[in-house]
Protein backbone atom coordinates (compact mmCIF):
# COMPACT_ATOMS: atom_id res chain seq x y z
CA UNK A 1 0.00 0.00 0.00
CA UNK A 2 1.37 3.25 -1.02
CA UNK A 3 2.36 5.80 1.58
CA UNK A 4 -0.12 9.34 0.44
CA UNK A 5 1.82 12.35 -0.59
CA UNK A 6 2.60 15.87 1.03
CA UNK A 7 0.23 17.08 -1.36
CA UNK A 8 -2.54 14.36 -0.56
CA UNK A 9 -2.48 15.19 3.04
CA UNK A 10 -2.48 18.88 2.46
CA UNK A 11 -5.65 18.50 0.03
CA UNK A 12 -7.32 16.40 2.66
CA UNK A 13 -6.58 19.17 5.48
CA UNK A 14 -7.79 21.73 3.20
CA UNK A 15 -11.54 19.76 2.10
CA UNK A 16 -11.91 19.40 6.10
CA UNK A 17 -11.64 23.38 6.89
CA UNK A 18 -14.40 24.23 5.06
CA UNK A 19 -15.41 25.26 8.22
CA UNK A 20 -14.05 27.73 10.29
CA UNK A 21 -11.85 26.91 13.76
CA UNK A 22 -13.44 27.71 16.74
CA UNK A 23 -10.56 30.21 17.81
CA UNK A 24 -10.17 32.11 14.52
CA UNK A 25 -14.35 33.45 14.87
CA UNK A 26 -13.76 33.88 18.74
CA UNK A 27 -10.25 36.07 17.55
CA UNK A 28 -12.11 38.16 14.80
CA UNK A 29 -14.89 38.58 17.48
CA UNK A 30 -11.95 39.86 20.02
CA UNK A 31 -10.89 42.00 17.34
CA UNK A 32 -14.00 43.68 16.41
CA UNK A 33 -15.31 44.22 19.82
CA UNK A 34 -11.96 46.34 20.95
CA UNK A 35 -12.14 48.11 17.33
CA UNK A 36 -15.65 49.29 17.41
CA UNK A 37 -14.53 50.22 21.37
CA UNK A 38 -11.49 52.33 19.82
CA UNK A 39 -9.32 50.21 22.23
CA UNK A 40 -5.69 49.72 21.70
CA UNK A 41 -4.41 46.13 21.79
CA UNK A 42 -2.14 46.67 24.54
CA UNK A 43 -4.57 48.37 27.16
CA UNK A 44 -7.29 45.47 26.82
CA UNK A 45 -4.11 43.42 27.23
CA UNK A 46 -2.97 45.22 30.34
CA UNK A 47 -6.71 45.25 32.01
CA UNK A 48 -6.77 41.76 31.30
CA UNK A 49 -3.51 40.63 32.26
CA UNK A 50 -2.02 39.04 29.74
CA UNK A 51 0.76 40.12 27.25
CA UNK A 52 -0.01 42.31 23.99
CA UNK A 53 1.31 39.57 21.88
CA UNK A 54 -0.41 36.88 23.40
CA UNK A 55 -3.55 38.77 23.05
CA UNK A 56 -2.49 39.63 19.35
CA UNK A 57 -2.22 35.58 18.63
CA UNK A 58 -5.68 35.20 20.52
CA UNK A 59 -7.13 37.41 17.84
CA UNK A 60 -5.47 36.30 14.89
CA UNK A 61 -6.62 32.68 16.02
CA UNK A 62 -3.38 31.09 16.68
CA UNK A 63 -3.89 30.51 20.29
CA UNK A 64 -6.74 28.93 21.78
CA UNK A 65 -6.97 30.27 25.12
CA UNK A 66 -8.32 28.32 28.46
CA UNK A 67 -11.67 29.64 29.57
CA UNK A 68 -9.81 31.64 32.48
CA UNK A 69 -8.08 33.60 29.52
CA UNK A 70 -11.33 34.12 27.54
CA UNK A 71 -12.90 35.39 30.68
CA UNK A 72 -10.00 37.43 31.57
CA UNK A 73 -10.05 39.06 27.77
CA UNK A 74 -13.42 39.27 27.78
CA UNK A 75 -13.96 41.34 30.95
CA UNK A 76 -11.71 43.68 29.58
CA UNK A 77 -14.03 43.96 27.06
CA UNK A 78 -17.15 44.03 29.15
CA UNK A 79 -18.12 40.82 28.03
CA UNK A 80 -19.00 38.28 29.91
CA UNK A 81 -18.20 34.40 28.74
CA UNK A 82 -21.97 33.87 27.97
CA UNK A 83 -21.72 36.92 25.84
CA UNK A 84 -18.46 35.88 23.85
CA UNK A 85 -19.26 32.29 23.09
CA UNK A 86 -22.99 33.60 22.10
CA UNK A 87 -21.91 35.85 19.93
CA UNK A 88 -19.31 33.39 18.30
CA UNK A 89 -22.13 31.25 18.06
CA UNK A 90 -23.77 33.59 16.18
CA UNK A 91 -21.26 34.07 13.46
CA UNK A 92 -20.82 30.33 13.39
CA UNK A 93 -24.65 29.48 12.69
CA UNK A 94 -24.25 32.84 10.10
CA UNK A 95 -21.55 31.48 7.93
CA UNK A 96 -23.03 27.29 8.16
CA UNK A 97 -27.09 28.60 6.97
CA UNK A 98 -28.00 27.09 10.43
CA UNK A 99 -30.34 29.09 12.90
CA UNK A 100 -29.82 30.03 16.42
CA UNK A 101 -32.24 29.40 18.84
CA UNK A 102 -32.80 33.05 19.31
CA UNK A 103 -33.09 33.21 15.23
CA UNK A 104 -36.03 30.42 15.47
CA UNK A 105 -37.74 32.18 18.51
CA UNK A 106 -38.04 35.38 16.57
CA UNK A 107 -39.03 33.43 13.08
CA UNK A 108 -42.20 31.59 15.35
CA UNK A 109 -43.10 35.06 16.96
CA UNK A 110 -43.13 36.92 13.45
């Protein structure tokens, strides 16, 4: 049996990230919540305790951080977990065609 190529492996990797990771929607959602604040990357760091690089990697999505990071970063932010993930949810469910169950609650009430 023939070993699979680079290449195979690579096209196989690539057919299985059709959807998004996890921590690259929870870093764009990191990143747009401090933008639309006007917040500088390294005083959400500071308030959250954590360096401005590793928050940097957090938001590019090259770290995923514990739950006691994402709550750290989050208050920062003035988000709470519940907030974070639901909102992450959110984009997740946007870019698959799938609903929320807010998104359902409002479709039966309309």
């Amino acid at each position: 049996m023939p070993f699979p190529s680079p290449d195979d492996a690579r096209a196989r990797r690539g057919a299985r990230r059709s959807e998004p990771l996890w921590r690259q929607l929870l870093g764009e959602q990191l990143r747009s919540e401090r933008v639309a604040r006007a917040e500088r990357l390294t005083d959400v760091a500071r308030r959250a305790g954590v360096s401005p690089q590793y928050l940097s990697e957090v938001e590019r999505g090259r770290k995923e951080p514990s739950s006691e990071m994402l709550a750290a970063i989050g208050g920062a932010l003035d988000l709470t977990l519940l907030d974070l993930t639901s909102r992450v949810r959110d984009r997740l469910a946007a870019g698959s065609g799938t609903s929320t169950p807010r998104q359902v609650e409002l479709r039966l009430a309309a």
